[in-house]
PDB file of N, CA and C in Angstrom:
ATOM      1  N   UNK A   1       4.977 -13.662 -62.817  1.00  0.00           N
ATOM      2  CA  UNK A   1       4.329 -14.527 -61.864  1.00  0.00           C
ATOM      3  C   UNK A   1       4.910 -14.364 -60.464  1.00  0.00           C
ATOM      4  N   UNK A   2       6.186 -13.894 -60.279  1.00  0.00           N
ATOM      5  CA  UNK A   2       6.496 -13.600 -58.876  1.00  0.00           C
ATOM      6  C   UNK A   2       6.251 -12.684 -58.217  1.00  0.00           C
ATOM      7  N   UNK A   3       5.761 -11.407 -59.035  1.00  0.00           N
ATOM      8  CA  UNK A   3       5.702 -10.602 -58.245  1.00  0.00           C
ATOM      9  C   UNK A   3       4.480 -10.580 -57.500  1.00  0.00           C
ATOM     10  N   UNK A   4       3.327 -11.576 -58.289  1.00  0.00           N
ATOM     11  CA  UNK A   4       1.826 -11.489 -57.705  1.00  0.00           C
ATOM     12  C   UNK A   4       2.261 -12.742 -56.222  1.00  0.00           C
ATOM     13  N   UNK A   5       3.307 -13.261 -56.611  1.00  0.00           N
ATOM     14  CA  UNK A   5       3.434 -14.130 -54.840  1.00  0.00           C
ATOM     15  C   UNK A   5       4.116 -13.552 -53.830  1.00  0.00           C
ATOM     16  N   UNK A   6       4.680 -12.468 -54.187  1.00  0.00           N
ATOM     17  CA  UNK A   6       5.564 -11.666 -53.453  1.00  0.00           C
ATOM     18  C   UNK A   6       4.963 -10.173 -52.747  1.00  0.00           C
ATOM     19  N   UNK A   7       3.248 -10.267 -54.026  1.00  0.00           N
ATOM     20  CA  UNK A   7       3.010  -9.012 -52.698  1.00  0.00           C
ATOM     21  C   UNK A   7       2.586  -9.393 -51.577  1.00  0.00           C
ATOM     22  N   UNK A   8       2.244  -8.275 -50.210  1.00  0.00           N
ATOM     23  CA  UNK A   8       1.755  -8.558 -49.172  1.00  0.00           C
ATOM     24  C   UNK A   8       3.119  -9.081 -48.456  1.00  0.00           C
ATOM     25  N   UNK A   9       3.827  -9.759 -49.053  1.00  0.00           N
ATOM     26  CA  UNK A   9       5.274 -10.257 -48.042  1.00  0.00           C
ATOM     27  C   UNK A   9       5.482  -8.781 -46.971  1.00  0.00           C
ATOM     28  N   UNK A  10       5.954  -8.015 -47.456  1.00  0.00           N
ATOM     29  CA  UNK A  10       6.159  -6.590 -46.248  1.00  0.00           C
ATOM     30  C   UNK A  10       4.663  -6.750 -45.013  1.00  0.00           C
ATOM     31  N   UNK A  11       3.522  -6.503 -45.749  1.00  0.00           N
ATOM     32  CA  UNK A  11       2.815  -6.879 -44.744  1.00  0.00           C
ATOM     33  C   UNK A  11       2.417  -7.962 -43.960  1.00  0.00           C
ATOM     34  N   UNK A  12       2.877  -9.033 -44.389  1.00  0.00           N
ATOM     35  CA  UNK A  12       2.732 -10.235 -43.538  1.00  0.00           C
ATOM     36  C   UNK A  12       4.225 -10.098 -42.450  1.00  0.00           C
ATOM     37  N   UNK A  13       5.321  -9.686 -42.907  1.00  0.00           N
ATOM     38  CA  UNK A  13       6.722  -9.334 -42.014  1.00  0.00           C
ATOM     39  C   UNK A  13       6.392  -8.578 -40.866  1.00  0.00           C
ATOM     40  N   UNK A  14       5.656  -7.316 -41.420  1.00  0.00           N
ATOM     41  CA  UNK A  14       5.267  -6.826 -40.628  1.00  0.00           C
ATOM     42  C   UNK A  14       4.386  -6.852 -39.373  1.00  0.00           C
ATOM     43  N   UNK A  15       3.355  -7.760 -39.874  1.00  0.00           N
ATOM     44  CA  UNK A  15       2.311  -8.184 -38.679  1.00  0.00           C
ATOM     45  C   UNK A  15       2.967  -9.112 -37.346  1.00  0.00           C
ATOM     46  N   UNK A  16       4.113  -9.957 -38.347  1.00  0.00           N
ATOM     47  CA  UNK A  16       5.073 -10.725 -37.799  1.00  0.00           C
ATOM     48  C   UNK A  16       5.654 -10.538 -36.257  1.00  0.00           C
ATOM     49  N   UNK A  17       6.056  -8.901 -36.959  1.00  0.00           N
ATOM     50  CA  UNK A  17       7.121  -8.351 -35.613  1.00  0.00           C
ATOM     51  C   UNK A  17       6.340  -7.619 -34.835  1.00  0.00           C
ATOM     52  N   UNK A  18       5.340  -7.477 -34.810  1.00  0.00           N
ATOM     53  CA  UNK A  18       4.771  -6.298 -33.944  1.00  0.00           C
ATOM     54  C   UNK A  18       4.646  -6.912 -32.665  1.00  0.00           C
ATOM     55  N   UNK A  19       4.517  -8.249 -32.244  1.00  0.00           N
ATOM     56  CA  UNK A  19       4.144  -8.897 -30.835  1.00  0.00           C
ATOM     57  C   UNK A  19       5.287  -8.450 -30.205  1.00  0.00           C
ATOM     58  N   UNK A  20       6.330  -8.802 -31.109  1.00  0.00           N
ATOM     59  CA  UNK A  20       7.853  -8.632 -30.451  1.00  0.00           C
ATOM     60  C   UNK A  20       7.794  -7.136 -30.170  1.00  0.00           C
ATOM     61  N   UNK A  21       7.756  -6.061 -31.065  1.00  0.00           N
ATOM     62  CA  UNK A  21       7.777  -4.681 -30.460  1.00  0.00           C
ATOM     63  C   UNK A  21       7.155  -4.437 -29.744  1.00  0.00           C
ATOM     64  N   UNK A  22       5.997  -5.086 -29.552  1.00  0.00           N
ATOM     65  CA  UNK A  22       5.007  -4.488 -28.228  1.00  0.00           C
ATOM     66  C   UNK A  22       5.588  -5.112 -27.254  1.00  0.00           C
ATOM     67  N   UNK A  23       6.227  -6.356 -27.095  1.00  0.00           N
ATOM     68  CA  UNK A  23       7.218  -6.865 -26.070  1.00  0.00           C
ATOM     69  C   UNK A  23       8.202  -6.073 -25.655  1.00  0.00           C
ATOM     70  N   UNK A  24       8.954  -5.559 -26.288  1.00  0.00           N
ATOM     71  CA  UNK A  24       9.985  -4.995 -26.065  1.00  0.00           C
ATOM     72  C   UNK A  24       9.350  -3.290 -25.707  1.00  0.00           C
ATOM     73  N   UNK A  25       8.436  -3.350 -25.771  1.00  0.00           N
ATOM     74  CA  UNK A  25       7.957  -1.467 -25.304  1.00  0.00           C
ATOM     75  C   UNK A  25       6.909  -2.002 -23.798  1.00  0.00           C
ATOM     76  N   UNK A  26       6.645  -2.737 -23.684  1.00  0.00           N
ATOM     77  CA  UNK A  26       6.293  -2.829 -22.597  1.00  0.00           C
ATOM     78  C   UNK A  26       7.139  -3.200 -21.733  1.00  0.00           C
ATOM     79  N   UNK A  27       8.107  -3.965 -21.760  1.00  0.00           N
ATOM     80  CA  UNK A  27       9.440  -4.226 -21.039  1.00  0.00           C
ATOM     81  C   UNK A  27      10.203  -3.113 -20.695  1.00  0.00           C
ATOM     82  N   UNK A  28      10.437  -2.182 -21.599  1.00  0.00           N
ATOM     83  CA  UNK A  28      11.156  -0.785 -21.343  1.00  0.00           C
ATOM     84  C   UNK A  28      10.312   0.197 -20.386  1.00  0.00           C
ATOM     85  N   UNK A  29       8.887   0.209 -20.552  1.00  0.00           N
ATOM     86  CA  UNK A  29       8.125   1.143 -19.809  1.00  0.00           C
ATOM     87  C   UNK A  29       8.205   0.223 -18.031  1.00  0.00           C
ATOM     88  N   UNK A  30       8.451  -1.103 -18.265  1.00  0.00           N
ATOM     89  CA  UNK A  30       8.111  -1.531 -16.824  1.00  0.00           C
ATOM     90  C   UNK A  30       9.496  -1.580 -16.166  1.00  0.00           C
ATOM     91  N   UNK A  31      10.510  -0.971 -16.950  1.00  0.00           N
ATOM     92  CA  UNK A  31      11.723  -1.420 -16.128  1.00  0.00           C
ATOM     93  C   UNK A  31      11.952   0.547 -15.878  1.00  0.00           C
ATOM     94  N   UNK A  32      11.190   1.006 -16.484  1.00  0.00           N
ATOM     95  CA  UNK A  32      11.266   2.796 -16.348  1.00  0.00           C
ATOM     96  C   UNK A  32      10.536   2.741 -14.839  1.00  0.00           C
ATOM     97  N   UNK A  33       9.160   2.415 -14.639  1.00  0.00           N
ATOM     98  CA  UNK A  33       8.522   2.471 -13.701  1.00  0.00           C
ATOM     99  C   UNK A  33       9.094   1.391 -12.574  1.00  0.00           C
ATOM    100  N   UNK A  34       9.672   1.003 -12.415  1.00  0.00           N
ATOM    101  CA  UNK A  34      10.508   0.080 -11.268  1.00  0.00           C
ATOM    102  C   UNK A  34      11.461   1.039 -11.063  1.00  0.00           C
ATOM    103  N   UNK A  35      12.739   1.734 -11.849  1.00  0.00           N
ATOM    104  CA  UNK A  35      13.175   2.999 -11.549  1.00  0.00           C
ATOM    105  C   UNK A  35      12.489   4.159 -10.811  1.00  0.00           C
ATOM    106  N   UNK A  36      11.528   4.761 -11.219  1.00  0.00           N
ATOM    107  CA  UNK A  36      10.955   5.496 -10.601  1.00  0.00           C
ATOM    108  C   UNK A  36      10.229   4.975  -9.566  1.00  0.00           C
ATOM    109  N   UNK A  37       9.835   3.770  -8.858  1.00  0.00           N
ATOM    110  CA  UNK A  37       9.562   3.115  -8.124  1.00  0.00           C
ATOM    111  C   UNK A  37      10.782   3.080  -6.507  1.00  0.00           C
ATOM    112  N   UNK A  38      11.793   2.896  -7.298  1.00  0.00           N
ATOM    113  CA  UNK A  38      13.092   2.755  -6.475  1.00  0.00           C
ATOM    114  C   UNK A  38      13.171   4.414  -5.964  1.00  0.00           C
ATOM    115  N   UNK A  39      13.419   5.208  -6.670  1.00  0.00           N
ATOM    116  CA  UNK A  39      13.331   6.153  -6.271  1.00  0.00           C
ATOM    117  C   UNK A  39      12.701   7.241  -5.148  1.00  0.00           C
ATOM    118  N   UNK A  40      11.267   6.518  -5.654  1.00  0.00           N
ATOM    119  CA  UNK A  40      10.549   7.132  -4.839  1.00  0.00           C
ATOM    120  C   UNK A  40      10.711   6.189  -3.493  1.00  0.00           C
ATOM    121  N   UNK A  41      10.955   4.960  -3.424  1.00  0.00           N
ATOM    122  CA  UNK A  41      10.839   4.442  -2.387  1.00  0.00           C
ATOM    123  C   UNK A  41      11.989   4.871  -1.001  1.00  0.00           C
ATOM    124  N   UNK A  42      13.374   5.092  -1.965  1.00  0.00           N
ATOM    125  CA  UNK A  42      14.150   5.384  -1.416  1.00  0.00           C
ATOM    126  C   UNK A  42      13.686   7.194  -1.012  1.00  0.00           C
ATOM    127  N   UNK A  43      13.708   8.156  -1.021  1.00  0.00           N
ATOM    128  CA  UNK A  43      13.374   9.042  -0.599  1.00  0.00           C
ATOM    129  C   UNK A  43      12.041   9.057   0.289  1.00  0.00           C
ATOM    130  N   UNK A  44      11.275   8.245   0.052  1.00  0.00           N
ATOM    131  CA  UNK A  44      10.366   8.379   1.138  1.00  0.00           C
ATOM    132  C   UNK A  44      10.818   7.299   2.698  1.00  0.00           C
ATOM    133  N   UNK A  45      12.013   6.727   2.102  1.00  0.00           N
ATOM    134  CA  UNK A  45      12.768   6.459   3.648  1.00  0.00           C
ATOM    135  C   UNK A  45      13.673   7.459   4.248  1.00  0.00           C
ATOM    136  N   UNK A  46      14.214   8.369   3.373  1.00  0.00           N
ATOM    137  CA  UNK A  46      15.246   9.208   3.757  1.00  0.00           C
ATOM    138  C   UNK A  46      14.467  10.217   4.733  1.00  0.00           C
ATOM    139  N   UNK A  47      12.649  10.892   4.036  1.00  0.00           N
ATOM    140  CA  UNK A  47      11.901  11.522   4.882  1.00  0.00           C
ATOM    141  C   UNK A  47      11.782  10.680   6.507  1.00  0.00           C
ATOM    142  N   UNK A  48      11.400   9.413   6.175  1.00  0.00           N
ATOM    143  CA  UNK A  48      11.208   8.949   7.705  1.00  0.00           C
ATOM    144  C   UNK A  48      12.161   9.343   8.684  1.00  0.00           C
ATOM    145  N   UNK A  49      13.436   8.728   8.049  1.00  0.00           N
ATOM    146  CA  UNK A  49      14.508   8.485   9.027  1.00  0.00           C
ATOM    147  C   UNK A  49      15.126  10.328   9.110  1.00  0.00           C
ATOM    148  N   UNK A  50      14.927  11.018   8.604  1.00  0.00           N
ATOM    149  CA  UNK A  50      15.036  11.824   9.340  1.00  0.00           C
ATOM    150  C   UNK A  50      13.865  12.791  10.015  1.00  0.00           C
ATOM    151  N   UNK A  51      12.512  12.318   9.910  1.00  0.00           N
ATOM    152  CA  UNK A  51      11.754  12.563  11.011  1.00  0.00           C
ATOM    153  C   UNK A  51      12.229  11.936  12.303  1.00  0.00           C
ATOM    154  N   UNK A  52      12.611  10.610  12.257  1.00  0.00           N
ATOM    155  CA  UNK A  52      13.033  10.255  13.418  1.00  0.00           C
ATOM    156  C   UNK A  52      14.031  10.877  14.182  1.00  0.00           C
ATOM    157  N   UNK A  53      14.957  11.091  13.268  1.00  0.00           N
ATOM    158  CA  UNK A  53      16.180  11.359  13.629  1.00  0.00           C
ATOM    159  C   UNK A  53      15.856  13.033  14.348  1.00  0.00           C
ATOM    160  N   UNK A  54      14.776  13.798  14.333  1.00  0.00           N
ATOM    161  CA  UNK A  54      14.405  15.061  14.652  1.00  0.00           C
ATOM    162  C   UNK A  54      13.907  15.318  15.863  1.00  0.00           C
ATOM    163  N   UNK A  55      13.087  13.324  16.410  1.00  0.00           N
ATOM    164  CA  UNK A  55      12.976  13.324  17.370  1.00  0.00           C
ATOM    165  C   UNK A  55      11.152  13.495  16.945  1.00  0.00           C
ATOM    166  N   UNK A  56      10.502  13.566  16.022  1.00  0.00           N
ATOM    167  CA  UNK A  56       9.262  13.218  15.822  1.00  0.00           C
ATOM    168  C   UNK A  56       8.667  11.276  15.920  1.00  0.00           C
ATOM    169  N   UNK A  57       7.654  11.985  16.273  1.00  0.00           N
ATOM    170  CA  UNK A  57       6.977  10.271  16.948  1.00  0.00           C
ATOM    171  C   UNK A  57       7.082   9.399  15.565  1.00  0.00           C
ATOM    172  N   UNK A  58       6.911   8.131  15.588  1.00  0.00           N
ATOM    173  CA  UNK A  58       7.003   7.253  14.585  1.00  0.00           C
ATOM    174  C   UNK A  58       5.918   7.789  13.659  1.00  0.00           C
ATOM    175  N   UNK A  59       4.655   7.625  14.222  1.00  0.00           N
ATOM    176  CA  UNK A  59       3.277   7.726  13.560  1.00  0.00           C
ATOM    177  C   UNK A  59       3.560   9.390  12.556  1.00  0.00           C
ATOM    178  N   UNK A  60       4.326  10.115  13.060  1.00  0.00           N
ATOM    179  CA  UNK A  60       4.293  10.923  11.703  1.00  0.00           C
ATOM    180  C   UNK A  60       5.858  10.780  10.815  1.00  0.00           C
ATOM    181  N   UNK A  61       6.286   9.690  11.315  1.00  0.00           N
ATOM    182  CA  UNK A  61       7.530   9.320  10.324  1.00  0.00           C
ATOM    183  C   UNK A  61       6.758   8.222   9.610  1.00  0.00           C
ATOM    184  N   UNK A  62       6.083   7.580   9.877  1.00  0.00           N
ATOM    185  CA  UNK A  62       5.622   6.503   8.908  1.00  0.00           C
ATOM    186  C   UNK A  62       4.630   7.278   7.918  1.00  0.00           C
ATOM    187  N   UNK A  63       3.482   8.213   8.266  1.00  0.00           N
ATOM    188  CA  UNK A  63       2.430   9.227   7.474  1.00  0.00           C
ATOM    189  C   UNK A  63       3.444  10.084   6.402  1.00  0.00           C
ATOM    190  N   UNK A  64       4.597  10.647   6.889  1.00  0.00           N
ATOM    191  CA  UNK A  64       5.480  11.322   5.650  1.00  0.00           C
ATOM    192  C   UNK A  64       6.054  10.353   4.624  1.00  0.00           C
ATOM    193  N   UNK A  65       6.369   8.920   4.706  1.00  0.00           N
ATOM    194  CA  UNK A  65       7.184   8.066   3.934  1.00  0.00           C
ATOM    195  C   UNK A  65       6.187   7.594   3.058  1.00  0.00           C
ATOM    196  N   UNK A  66       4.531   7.256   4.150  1.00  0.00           N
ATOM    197  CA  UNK A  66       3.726   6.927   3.336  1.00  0.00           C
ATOM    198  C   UNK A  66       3.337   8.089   2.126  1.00  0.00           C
ATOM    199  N   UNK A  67       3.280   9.151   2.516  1.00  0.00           N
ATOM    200  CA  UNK A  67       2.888  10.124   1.379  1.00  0.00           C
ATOM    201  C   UNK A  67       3.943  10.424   0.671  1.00  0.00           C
ATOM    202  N   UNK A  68       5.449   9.980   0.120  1.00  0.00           N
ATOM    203  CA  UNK A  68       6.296   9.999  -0.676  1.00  0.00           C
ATOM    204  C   UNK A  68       6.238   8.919  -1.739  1.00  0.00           C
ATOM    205  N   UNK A  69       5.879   7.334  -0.605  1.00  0.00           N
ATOM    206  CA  UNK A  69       5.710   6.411  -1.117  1.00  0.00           C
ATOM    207  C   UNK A  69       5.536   5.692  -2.606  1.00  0.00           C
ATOM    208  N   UNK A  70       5.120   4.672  -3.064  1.00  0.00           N
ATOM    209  CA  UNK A  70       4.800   4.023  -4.297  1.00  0.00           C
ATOM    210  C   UNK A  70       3.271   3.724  -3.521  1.00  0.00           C
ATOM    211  N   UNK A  71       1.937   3.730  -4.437  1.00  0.00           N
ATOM    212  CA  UNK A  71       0.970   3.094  -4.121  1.00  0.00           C
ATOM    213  C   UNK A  71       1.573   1.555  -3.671  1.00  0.00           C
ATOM    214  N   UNK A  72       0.678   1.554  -2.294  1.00  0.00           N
ATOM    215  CA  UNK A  72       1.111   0.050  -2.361  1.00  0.00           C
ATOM    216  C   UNK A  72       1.930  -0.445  -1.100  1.00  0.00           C
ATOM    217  N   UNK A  73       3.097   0.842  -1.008  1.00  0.00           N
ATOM    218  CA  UNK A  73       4.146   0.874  -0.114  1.00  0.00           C
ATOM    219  C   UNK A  73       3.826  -0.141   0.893  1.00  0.00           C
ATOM    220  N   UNK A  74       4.542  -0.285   1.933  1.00  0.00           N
ATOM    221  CA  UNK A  74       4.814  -0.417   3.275  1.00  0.00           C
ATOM    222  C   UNK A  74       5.875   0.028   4.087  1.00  0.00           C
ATOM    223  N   UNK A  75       5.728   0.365   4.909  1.00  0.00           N
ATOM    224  CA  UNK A  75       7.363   1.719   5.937  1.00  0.00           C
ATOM    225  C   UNK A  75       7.086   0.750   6.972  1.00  0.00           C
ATOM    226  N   UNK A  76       8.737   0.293   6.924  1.00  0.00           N
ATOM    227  CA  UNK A  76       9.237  -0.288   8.603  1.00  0.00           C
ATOM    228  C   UNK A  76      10.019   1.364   9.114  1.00  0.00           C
ATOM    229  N   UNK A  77       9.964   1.076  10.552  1.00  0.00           N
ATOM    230  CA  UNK A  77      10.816   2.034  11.020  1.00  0.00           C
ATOM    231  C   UNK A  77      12.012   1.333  12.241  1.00  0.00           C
ATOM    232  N   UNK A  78      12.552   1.844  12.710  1.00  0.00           N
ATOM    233  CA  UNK A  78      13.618   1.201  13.807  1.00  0.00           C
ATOM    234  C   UNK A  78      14.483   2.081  14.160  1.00  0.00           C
ATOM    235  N   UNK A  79      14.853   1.583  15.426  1.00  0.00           N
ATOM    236  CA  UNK A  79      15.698   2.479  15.942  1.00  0.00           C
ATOM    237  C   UNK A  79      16.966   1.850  17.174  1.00  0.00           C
ATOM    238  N   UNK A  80      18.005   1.891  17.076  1.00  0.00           N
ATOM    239  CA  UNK A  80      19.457   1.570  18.183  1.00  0.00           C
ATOM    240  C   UNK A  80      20.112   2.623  18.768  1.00  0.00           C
ATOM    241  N   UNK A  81      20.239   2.723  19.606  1.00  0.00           N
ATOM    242  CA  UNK A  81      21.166   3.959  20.202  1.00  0.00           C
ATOM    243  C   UNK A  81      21.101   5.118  19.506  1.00  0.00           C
ATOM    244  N   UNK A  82      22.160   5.777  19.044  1.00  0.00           N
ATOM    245  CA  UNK A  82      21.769   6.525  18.420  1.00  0.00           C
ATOM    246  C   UNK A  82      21.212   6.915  16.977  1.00  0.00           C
ATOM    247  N   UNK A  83      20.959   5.918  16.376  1.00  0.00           N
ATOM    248  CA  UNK A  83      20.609   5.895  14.842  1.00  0.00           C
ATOM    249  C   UNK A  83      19.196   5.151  14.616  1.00  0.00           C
ATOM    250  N   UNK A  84      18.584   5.693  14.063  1.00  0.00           N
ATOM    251  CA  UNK A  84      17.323   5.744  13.487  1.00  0.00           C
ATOM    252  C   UNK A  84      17.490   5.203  11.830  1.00  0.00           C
ATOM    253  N   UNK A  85      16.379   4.296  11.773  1.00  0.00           N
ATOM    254  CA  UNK A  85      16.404   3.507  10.291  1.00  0.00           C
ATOM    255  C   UNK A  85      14.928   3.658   9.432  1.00  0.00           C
ATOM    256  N   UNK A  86      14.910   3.980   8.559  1.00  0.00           N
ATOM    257  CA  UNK A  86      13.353   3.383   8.273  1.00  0.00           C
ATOM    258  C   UNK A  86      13.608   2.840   6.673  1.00  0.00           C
ATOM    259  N   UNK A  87      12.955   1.722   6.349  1.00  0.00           N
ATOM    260  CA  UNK A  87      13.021   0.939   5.247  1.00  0.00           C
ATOM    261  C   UNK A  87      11.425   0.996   4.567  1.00  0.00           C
ATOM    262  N   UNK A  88      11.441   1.462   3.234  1.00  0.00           N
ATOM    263  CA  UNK A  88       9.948   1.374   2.411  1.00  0.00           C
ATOM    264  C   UNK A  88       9.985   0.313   1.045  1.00  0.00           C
ATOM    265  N   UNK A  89       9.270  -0.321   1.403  1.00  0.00           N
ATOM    266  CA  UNK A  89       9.188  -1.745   0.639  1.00  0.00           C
ATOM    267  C   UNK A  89       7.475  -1.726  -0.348  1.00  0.00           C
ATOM    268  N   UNK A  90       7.710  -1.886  -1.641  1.00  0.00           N
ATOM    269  CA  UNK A  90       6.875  -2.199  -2.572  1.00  0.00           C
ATOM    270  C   UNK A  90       7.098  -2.920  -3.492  1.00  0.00           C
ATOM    271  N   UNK A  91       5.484  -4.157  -3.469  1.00  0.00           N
ATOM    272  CA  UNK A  91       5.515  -5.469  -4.388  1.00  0.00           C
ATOM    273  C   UNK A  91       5.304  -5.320  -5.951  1.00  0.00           C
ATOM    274  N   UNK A  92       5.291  -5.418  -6.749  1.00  0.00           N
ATOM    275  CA  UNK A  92       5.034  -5.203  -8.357  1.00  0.00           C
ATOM    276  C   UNK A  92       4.807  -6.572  -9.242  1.00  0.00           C
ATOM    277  N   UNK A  93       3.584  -6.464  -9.408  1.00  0.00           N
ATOM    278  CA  UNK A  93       3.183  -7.811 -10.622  1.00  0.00           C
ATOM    279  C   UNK A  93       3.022  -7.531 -11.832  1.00  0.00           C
ATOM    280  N   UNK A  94       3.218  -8.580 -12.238  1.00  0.00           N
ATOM    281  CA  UNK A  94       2.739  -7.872 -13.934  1.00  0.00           C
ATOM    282  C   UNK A  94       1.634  -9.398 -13.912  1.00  0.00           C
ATOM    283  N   UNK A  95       0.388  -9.111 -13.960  1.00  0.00           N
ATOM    284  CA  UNK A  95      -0.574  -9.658 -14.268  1.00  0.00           C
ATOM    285  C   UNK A  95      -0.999 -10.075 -14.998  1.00  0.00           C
ATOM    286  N   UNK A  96      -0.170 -10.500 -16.350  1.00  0.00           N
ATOM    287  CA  UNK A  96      -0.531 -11.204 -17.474  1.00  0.00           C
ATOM    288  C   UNK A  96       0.492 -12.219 -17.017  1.00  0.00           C
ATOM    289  N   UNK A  97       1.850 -12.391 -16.937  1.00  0.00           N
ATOM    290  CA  UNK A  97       2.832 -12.760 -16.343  1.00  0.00           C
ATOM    291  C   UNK A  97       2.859 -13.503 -15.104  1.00  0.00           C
ATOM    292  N   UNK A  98       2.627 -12.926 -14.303  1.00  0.00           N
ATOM    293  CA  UNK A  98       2.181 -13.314 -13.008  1.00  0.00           C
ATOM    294  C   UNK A  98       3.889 -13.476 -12.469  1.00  0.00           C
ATOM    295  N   UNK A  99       4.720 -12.471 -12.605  1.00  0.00           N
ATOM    296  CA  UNK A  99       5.866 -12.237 -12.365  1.00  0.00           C
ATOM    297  C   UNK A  99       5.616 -11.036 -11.349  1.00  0.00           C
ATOM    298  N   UNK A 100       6.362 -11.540 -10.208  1.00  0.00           N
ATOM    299  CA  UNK A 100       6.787 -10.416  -9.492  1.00  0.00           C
ATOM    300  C   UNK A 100       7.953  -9.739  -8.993  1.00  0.00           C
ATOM    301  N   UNK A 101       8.265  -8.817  -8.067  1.00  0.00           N
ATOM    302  CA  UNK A 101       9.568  -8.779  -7.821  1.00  0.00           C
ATOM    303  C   UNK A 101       9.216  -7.482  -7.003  1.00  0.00           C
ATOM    304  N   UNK A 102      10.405  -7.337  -5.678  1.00  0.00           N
ATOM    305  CA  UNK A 102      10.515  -6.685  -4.676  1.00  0.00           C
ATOM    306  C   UNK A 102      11.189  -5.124  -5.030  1.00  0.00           C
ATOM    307  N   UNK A 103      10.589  -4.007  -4.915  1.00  0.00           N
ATOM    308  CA  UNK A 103      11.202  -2.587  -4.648  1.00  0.00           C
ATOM    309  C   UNK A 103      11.622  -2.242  -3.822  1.00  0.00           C
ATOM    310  N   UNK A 104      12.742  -1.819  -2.993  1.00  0.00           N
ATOM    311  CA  UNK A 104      12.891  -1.447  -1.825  1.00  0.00           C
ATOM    312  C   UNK A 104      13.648  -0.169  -1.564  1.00  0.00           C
ATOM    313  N   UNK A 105      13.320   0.404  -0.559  1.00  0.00           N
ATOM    314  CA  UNK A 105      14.592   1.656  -0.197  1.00  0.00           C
ATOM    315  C   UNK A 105      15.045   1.752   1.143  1.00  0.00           C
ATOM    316  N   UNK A 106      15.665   1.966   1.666  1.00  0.00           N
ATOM    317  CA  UNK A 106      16.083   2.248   3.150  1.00  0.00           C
ATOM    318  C   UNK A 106      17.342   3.458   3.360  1.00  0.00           C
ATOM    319  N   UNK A 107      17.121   3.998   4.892  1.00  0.00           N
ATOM    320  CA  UNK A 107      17.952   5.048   5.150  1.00  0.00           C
ATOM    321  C   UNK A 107      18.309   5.075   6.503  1.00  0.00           C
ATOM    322  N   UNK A 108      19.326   5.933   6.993  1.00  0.00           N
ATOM    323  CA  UNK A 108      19.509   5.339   8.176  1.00  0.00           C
ATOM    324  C   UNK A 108      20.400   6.616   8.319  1.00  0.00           C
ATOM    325  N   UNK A 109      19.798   7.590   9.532  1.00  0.00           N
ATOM    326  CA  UNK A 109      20.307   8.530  10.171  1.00  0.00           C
ATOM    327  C   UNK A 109      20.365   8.536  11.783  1.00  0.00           C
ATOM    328  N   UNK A 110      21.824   9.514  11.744  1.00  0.00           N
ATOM    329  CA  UNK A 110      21.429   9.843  13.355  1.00  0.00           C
ATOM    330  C   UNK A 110      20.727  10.837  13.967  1.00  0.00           C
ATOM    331  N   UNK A 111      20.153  10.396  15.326  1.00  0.00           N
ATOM    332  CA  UNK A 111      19.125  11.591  16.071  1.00  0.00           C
ATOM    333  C   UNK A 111      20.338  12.235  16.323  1.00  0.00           C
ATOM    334  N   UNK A 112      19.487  13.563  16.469  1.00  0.00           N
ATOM    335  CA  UNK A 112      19.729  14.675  16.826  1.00  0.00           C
ATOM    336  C   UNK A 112      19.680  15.141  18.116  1.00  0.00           C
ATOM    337  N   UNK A 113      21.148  15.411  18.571  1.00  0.00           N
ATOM    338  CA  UNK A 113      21.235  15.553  20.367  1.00  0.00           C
ATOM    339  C   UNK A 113      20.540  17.142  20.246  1.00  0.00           C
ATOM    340  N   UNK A 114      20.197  16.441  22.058  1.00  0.00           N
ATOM    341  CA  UNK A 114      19.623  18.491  22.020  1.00  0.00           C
ATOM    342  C   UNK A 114      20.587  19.091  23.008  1.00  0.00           C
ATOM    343  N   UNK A 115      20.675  20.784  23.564  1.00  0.00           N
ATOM    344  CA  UNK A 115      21.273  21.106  24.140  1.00  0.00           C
ATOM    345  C   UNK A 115      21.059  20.184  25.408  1.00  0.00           C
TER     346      UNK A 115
END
């Protein structure tokens, strides 16, 4: 008599955990893509700031950071005496969640004297 109440137990365990694994695999893929997010954000400031730093106009230091960018981006640029900055900033939701949170990168070189 127990064993006819005991089948299906594995498959009912099983159906159990799967919310949780799909939790936990979507959590891993969104904290992969926030990495690669960072990444890219940060290198597409390092392009700006040293367009600037080359002595190219803003408008094609902001067009190179944008095309390194994260969809989405936004490129500050700036500049003090001799050092040139540019910072690329991207928002990320998770839309079931309605959790967000800030990506950012920034870089900061000096121009380049000429003769």
């Amino acid at each position: 008599m127990t064993q006819m109440r005991e089948r299906g137990m594995a498959t009912a365990e099983f159906a159990a955990t799967m919310p949780a694994v799909a939790l936990v695999f979507v959590a891993g893929l969104t904290a992969v893509a926030t990495g690669i997010d960072q990444v890219r954000c940060v290198d597409a400031a390092r392009l700006a700031a040293r367009a600037l730093a080359r002595g190219d106009p803003g408008t094609t230091a902001a067009r190179l950071a944008m095309s390194a960018a994260p969809v989405g981006a936004t490129v500050s640029l700036g500049a003090a005496d001799a050092l040139v900055s540019a910072s690329v900033t991207v928002v990320r939701i998770v839309p079931v969640a309605g959790v967000s949170w800030t990506v950012s990168g920034s870089a900061v070189a000096a121009r380049e004297g000429g003769p």
